[in-house]
C-alpha atoms as a PDB file:
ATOM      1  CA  UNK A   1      15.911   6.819   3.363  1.00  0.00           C
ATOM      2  CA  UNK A   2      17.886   4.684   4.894  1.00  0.00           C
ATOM      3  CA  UNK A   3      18.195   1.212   3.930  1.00  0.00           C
ATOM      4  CA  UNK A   4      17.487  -0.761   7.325  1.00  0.00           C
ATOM      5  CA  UNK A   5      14.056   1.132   7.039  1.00  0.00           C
ATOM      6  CA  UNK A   6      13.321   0.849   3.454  1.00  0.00           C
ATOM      7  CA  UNK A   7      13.943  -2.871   3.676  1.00  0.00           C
ATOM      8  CA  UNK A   8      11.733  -3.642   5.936  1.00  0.00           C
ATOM      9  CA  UNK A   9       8.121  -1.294   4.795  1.00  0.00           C
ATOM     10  CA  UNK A  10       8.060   1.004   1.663  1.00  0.00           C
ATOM     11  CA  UNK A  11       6.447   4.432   2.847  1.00  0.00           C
ATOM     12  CA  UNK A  12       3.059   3.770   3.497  1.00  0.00           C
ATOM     13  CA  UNK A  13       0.336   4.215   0.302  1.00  0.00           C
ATOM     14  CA  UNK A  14      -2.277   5.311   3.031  1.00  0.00           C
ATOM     15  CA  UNK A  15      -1.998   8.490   4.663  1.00  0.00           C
ATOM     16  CA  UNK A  16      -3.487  11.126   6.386  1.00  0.00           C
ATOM     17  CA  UNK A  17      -7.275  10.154   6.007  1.00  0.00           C
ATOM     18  CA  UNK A  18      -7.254   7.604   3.512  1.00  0.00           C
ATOM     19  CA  UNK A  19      -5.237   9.412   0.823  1.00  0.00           C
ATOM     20  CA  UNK A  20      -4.211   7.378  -1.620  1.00  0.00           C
ATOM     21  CA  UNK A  21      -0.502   8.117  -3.637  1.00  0.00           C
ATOM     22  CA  UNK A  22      -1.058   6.342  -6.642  1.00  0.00           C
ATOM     23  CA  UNK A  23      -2.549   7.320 -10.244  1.00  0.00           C
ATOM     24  CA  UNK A  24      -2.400   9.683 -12.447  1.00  0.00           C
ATOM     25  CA  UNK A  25      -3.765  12.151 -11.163  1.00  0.00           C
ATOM     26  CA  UNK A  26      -1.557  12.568  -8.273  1.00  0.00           C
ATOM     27  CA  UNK A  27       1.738  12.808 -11.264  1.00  0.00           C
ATOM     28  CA  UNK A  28      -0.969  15.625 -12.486  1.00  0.00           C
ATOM     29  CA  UNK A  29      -0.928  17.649  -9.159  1.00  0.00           C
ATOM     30  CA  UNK A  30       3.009  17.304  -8.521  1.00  0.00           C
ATOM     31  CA  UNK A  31       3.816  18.812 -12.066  1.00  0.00           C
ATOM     32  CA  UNK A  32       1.115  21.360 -11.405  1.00  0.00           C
ATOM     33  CA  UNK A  33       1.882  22.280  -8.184  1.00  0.00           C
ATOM     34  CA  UNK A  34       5.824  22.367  -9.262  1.00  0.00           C
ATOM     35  CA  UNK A  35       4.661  24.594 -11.965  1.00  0.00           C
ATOM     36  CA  UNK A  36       3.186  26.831  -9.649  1.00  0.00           C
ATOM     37  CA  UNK A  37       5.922  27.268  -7.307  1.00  0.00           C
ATOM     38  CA  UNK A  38       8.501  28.234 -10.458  1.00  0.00           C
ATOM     39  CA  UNK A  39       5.674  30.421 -11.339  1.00  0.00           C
ATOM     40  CA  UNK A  40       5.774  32.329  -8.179  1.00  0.00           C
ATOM     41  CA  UNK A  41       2.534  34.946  -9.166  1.00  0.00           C
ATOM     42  CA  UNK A  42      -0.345  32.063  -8.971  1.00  0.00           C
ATOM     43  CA  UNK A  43      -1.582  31.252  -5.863  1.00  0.00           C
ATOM     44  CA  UNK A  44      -0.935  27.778  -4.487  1.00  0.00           C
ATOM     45  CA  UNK A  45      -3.210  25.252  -4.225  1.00  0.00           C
ATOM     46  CA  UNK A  46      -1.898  22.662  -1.358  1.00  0.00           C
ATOM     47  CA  UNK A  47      -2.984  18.772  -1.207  1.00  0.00           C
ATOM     48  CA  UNK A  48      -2.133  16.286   0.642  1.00  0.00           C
ATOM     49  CA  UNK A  49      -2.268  13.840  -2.118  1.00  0.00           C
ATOM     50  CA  UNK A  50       0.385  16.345  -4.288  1.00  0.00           C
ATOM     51  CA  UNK A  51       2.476  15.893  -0.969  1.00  0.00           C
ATOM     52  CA  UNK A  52       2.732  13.168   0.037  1.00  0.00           C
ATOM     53  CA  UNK A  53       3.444  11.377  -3.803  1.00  0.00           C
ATOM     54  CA  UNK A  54       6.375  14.137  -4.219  1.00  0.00           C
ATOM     55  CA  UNK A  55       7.882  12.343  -1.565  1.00  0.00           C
ATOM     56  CA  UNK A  56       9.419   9.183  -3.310  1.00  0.00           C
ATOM     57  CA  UNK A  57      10.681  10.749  -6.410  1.00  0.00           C
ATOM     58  CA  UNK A  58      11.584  14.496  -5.011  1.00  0.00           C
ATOM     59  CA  UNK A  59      11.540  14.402  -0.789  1.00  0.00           C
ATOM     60  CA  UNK A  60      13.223  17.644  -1.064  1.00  0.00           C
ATOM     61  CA  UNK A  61      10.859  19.471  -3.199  1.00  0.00           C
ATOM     62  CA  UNK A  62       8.400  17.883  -0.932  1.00  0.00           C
ATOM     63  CA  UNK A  63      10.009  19.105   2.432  1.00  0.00           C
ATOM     64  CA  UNK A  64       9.765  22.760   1.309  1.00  0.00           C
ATOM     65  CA  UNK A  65       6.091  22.041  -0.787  1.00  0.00           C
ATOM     66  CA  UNK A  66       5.026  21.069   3.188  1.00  0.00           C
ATOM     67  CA  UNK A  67       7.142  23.787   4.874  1.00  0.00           C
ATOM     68  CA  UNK A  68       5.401  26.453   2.438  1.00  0.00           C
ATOM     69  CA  UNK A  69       2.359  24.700   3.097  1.00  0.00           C
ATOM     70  CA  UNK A  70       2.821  25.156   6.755  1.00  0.00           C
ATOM     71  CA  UNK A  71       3.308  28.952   6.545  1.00  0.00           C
ATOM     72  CA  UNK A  72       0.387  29.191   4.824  1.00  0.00           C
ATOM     73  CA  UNK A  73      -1.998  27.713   7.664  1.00  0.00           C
ATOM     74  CA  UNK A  74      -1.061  24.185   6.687  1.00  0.00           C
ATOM     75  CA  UNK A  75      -2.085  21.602   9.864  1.00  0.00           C
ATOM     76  CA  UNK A  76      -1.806  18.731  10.466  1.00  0.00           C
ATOM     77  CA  UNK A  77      -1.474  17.201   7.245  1.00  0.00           C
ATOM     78  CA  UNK A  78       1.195  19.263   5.820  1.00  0.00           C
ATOM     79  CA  UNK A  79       3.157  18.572   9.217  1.00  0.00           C
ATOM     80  CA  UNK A  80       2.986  14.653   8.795  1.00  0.00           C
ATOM     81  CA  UNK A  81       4.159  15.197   4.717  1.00  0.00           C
ATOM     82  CA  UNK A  82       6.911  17.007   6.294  1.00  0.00           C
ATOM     83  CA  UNK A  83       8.003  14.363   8.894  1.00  0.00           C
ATOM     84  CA  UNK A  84       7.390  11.534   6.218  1.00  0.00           C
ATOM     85  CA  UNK A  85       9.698  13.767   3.684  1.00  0.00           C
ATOM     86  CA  UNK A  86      12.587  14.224   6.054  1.00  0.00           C
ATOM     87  CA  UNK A  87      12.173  10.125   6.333  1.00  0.00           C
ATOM     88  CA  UNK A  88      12.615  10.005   2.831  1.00  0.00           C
ATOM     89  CA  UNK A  89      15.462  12.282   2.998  1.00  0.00           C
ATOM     90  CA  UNK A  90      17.693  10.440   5.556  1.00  0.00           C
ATOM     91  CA  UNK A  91      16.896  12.638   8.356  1.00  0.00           C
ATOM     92  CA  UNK A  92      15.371   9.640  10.111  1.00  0.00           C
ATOM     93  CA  UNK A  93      16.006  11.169  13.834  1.00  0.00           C
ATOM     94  CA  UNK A  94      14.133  14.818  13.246  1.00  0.00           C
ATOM     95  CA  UNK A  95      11.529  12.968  11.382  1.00  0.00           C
ATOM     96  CA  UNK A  96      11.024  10.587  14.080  1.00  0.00           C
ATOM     97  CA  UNK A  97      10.666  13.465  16.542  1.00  0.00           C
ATOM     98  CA  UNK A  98       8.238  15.108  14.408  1.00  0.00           C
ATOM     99  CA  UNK A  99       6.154  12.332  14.022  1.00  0.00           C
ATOM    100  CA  UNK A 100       6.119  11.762  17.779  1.00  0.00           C
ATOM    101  CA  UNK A 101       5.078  15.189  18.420  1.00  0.00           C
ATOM    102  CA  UNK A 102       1.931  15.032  15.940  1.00  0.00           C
ATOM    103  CA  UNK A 103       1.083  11.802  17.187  1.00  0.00           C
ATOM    104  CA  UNK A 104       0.933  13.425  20.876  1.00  0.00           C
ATOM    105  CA  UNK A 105      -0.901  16.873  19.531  1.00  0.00           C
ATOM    106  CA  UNK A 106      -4.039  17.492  21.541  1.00  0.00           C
ATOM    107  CA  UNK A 107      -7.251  17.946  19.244  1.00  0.00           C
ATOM    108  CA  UNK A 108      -7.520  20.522  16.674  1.00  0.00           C
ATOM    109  CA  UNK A 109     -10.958  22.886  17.094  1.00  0.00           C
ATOM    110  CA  UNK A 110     -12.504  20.357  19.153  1.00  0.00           C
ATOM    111  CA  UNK A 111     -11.780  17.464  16.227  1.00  0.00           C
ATOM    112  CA  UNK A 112      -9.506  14.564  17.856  1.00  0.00           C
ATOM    113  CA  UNK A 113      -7.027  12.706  15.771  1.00  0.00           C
ATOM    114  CA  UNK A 114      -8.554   9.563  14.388  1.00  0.00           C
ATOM    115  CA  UNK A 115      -6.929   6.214  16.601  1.00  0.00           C
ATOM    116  CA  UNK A 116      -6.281   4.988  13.499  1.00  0.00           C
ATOM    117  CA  UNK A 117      -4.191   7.861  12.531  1.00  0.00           C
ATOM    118  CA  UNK A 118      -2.389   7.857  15.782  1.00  0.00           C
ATOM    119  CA  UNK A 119      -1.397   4.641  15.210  1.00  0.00           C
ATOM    120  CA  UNK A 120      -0.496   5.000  11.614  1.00  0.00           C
ATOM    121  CA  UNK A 121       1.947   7.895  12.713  1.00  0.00           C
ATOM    122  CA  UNK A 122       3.400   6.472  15.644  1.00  0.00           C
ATOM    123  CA  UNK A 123       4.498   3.101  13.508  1.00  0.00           C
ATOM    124  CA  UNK A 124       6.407   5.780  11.460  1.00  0.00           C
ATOM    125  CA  UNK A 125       8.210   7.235  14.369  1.00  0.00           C
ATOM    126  CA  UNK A 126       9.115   3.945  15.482  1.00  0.00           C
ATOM    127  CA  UNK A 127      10.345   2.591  11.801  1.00  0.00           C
ATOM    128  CA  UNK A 128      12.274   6.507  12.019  1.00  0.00           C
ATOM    129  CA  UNK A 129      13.958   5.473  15.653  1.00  0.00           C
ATOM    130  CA  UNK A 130      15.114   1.955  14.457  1.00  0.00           C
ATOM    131  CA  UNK A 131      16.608   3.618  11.092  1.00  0.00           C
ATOM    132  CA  UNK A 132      18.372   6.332  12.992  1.00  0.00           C
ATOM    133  CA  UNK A 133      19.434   3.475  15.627  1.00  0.00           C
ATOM    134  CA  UNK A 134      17.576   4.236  18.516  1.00  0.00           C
ATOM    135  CA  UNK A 135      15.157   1.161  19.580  1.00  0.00           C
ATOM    136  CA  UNK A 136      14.126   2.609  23.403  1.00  0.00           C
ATOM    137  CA  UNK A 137      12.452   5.811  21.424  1.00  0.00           C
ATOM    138  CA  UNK A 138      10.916   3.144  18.669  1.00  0.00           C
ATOM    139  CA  UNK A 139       9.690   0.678  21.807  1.00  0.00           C
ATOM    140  CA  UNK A 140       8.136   3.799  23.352  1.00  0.00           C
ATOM    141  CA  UNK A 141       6.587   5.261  20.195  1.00  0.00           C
ATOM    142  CA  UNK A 142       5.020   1.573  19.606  1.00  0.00           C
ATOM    143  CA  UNK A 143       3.529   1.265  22.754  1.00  0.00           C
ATOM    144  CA  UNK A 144       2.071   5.041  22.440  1.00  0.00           C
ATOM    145  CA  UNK A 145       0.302   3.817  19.302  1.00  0.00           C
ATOM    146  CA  UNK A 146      -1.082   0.495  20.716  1.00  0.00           C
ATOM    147  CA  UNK A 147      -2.848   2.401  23.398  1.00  0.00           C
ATOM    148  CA  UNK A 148      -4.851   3.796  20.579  1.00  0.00           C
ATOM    149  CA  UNK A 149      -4.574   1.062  17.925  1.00  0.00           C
ATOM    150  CA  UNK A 150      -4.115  -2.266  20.498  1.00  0.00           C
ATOM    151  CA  UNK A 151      -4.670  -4.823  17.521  1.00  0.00           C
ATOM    152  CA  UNK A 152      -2.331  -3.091  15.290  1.00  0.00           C
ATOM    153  CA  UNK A 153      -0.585  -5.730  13.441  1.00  0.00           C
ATOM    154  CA  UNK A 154       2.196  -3.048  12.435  1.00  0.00           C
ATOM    155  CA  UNK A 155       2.526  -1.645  15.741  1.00  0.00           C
ATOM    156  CA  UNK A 156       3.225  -5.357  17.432  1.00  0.00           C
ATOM    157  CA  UNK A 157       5.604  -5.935  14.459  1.00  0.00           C
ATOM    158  CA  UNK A 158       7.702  -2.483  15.291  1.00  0.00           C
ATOM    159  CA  UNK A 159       7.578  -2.745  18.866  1.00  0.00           C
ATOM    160  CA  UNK A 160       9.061  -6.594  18.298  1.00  0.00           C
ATOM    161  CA  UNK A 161      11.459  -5.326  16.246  1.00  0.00           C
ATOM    162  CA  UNK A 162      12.544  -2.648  18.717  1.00  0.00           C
ATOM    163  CA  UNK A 163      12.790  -5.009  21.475  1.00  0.00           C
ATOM    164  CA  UNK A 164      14.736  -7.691  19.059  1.00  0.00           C
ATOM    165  CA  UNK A 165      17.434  -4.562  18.800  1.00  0.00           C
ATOM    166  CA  UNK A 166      17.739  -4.300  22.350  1.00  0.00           C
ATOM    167  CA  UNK A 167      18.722  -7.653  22.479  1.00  0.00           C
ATOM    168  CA  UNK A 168      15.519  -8.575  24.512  1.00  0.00           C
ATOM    169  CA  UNK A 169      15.221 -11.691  22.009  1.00  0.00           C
ATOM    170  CA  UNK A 170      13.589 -13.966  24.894  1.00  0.00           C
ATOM    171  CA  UNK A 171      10.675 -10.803  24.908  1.00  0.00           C
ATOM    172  CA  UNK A 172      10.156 -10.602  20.792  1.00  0.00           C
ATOM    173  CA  UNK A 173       9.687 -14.155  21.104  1.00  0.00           C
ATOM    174  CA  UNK A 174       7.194 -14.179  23.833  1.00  0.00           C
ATOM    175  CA  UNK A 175       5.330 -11.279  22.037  1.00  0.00           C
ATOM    176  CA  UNK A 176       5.689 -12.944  18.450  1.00  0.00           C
ATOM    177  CA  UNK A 177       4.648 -16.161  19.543  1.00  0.00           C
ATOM    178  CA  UNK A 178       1.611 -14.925  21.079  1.00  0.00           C
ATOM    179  CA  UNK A 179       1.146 -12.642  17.818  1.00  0.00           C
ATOM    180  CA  UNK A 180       1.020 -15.825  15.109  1.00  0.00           C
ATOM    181  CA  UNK A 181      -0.901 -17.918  17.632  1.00  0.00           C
ATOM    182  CA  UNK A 182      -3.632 -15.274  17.474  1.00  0.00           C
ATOM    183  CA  UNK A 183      -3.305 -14.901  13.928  1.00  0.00           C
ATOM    184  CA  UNK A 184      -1.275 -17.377  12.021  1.00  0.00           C
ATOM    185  CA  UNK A 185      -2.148 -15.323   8.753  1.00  0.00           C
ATOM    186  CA  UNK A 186      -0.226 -12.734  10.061  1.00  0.00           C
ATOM    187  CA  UNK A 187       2.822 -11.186   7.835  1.00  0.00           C
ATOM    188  CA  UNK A 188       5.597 -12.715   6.788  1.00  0.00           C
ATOM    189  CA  UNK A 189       7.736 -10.029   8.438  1.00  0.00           C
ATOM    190  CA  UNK A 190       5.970 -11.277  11.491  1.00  0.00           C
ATOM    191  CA  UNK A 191       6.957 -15.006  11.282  1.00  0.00           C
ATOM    192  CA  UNK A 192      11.062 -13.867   9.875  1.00  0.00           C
ATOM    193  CA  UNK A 193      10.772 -11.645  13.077  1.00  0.00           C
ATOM    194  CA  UNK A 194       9.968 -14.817  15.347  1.00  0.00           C
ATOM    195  CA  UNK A 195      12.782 -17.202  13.535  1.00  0.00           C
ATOM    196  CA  UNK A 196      14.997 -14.428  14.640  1.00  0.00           C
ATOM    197  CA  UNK A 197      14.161 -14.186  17.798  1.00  0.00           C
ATOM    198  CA  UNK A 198      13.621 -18.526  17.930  1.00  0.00           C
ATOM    199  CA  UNK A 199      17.664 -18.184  16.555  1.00  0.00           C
ATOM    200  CA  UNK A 200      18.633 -15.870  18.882  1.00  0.00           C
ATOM    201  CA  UNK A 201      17.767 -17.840  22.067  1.00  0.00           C
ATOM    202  CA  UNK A 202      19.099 -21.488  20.474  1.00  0.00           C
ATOM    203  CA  UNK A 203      15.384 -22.873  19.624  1.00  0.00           C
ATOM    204  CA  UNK A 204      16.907 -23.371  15.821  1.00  0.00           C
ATOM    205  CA  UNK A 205      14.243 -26.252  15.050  1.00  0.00           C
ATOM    206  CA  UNK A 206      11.540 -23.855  16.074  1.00  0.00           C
ATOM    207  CA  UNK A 207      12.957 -21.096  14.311  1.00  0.00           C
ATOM    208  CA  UNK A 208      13.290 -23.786  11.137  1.00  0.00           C
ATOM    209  CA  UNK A 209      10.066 -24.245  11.384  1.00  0.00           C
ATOM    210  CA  UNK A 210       9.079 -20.558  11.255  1.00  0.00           C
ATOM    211  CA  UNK A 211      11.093 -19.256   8.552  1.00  0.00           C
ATOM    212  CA  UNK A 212       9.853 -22.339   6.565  1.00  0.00           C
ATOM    213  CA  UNK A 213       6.136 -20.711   7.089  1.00  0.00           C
ATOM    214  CA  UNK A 214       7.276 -17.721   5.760  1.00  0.00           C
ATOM    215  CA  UNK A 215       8.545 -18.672   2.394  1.00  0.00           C
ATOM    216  CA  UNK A 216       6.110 -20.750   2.026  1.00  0.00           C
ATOM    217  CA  UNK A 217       4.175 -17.732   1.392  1.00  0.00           C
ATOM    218  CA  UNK A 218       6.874 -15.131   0.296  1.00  0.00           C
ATOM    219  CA  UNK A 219       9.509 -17.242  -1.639  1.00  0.00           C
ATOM    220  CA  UNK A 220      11.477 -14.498  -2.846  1.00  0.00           C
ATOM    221  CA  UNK A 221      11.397 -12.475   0.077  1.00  0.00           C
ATOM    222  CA  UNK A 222      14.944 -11.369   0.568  1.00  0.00           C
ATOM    223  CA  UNK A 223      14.996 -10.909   4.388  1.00  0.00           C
ATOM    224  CA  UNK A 224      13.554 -14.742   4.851  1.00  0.00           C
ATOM    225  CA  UNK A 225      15.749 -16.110   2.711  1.00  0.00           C
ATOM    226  CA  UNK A 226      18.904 -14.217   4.526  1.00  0.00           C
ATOM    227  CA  UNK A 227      17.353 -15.033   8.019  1.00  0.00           C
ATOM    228  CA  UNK A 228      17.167 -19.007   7.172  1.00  0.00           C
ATOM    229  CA  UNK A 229      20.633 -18.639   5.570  1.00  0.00           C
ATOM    230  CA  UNK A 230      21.837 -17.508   9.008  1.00  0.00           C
ATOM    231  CA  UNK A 231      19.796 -20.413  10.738  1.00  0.00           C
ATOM    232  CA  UNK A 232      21.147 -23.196   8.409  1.00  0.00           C
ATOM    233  CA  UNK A 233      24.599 -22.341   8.922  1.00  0.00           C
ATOM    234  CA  UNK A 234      23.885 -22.576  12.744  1.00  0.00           C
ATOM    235  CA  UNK A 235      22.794 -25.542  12.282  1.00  0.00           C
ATOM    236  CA  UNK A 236      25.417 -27.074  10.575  1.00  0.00           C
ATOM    237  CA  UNK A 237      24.345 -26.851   6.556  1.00  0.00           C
ATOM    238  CA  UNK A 238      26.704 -24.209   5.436  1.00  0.00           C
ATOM    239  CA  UNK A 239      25.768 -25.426   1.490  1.00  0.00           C
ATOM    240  CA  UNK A 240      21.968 -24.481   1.856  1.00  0.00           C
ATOM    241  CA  UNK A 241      23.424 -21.406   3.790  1.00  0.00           C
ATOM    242  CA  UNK A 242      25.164 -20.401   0.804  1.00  0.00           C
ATOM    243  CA  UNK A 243      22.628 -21.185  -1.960  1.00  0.00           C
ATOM    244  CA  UNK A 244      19.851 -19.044   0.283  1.00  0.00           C
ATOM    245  CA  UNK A 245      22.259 -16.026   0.431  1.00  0.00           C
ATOM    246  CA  UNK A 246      23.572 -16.153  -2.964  1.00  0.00           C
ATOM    247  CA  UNK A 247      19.584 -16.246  -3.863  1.00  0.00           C
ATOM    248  CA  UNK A 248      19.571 -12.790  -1.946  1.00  0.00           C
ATOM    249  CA  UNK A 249      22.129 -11.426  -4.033  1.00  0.00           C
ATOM    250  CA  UNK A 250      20.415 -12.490  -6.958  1.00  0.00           C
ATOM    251  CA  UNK A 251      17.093 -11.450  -6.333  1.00  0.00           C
ATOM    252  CA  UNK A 252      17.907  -7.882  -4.597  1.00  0.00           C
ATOM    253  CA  UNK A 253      21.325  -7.026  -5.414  1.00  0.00           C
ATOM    254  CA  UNK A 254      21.224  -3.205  -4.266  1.00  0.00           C
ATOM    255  CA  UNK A 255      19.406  -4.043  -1.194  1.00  0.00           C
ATOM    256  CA  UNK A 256      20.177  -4.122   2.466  1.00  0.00           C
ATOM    257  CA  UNK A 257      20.021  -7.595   3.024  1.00  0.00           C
ATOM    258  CA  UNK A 258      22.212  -8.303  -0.022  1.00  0.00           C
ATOM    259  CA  UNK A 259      24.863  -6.032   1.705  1.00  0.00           C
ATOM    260  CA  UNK A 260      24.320  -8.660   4.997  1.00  0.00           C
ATOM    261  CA  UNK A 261      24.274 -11.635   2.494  1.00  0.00           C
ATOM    262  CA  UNK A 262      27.683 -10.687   1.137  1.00  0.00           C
ATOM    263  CA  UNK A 263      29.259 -10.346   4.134  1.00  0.00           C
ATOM    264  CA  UNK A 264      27.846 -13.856   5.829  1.00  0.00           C
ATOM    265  CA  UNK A 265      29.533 -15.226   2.659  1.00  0.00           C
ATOM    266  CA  UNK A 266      32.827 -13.478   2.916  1.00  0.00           C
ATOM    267  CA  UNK A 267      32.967 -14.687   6.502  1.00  0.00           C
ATOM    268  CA  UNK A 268      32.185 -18.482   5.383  1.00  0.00           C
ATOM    269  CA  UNK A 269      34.620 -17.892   2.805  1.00  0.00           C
ATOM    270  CA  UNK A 270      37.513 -17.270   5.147  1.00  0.00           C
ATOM    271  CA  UNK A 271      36.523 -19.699   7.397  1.00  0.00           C
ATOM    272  CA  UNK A 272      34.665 -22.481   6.085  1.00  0.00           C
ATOM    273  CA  UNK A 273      34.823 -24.590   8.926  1.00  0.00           C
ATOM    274  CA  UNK A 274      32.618 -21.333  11.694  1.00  0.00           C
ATOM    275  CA  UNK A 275      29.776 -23.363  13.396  1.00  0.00           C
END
């Protein structure tokens, strides 16, 4: 998977009804169903839950476990392990289309898709769009979900997001604001989202004030500590600028925000004197 999507949300731990990929037991079913498929003569037991925890460690292996799956009257289950494996696998834009086109599938014998489901699947497509670099589809996969889901914390957060890449900053803020003033326990990828936005339009004491909030309650969170790096240079206080990104590199070296740290530093570095 792509970085700019890993960074922000780790494949969801609850899929497809409440399945849970953790345990055991799911370890269990992967080297049992693996077993089976080098076997070739047994017949296959399919699970979600074997599925969907291939995914992480083997995406591949889970890709064709779904595609079998699939040929062998699979629904909609092994069609979202699919999507969710291509993810995985880097193939954010076919994923994304596939988990559009579930999320839009009519009901199955008379048995509509749960809205929480819907919702669930279309925050995946929209994470998928903004990996492969394509906020409009993302926007329009959020707002598909919050028809069913119109609380959805997520949903608000990817749709922000979305707009925030279309360079719509004055909107995310609008949308943000409202989001934290209905529910100031809301994530810290919710408040880093709104200093962002607060940057992006000039309101730097505002957006100060907001990334403050959020590492007050995350204070290793790498993406906070880049996003106030970025503010206190703005405003003038290239040292804490430099201590907050060097704490990036420290605390997530391999990650995407550590490859943004690095070069904010190489570009104070050659000009020390950049507003």
């Amino acid at each position: 998977m792509k970085a700019v999507f890993s960074a922000r949300r780790s494949l969801p731990c609850v899929l497809a009804g409440a399945v849970v990929l953790a345990g055991a037991s799911s370890m269990e079913d992967v080297a049992q169903a693996r077993t089976q498929q080098a076997a070739g003569g047994k017949k296959q037991v399919w699970s979600v839950t074997t599925c969907m925890a291939m995914i992480g460690d083997d995406p591949y292996g889970a890709r064709d476990y779904a595609l079998d799956w699939q040929h062998n009257g699979g629904g909609r289950d092994a069609r979202h392990c699919h999507a969710l494996a291509l993810l995985e696998a880097g193939d954010e834009d076919t994923a994304a289309r596939e988990l559009d086109d579930l999320a839009h599938q009519p009901p199955q014998k008379g048995e509509a898709m749960p809205p929480v489901l819907r919702a669930t699947i279309e925050e995946e497509a929209a994470e998928a769009w903004l990996s492969a670099g394509v906020p409009a589809k993302a926007q329009t996969s959020a707002d598909f979900g919050l028809v069913a889901q119109p609380n959805d914390q997520a949903l608000q957060i990817a749709r922000a997001r979305s707009v925030l890449a279309q360079n719509r900053a004055d909107l995310a803020e609008q949308e943000l604001a409202a989001l934290v003033a209905r529910s100031p326990n809301a994530t810290t990828e919710a408040y880093v989202l709104l200093a962002e936005a607060e940057r992006k339009m000039g309101r730097l004491d505002l957006a100060m004030q907001h990334i403050t909030h959020a590492l007050t309650g995350a204070p290793e969170n790498a993406n906070a500590l880049l996003e106030r790096g970025i503010i206190r240079e703005r405003k003038g206080d290239a040292a804490g600028a430099q201590q907050d990104w060097q704490k990036v590199l420290d605390l997530s070296p391999d990650s995407h925000e550590a490859d943004l740290a690095r070069q904010d530093l190489a570009v104070m570095a050659a000009d020390p004197d950049s507003p």
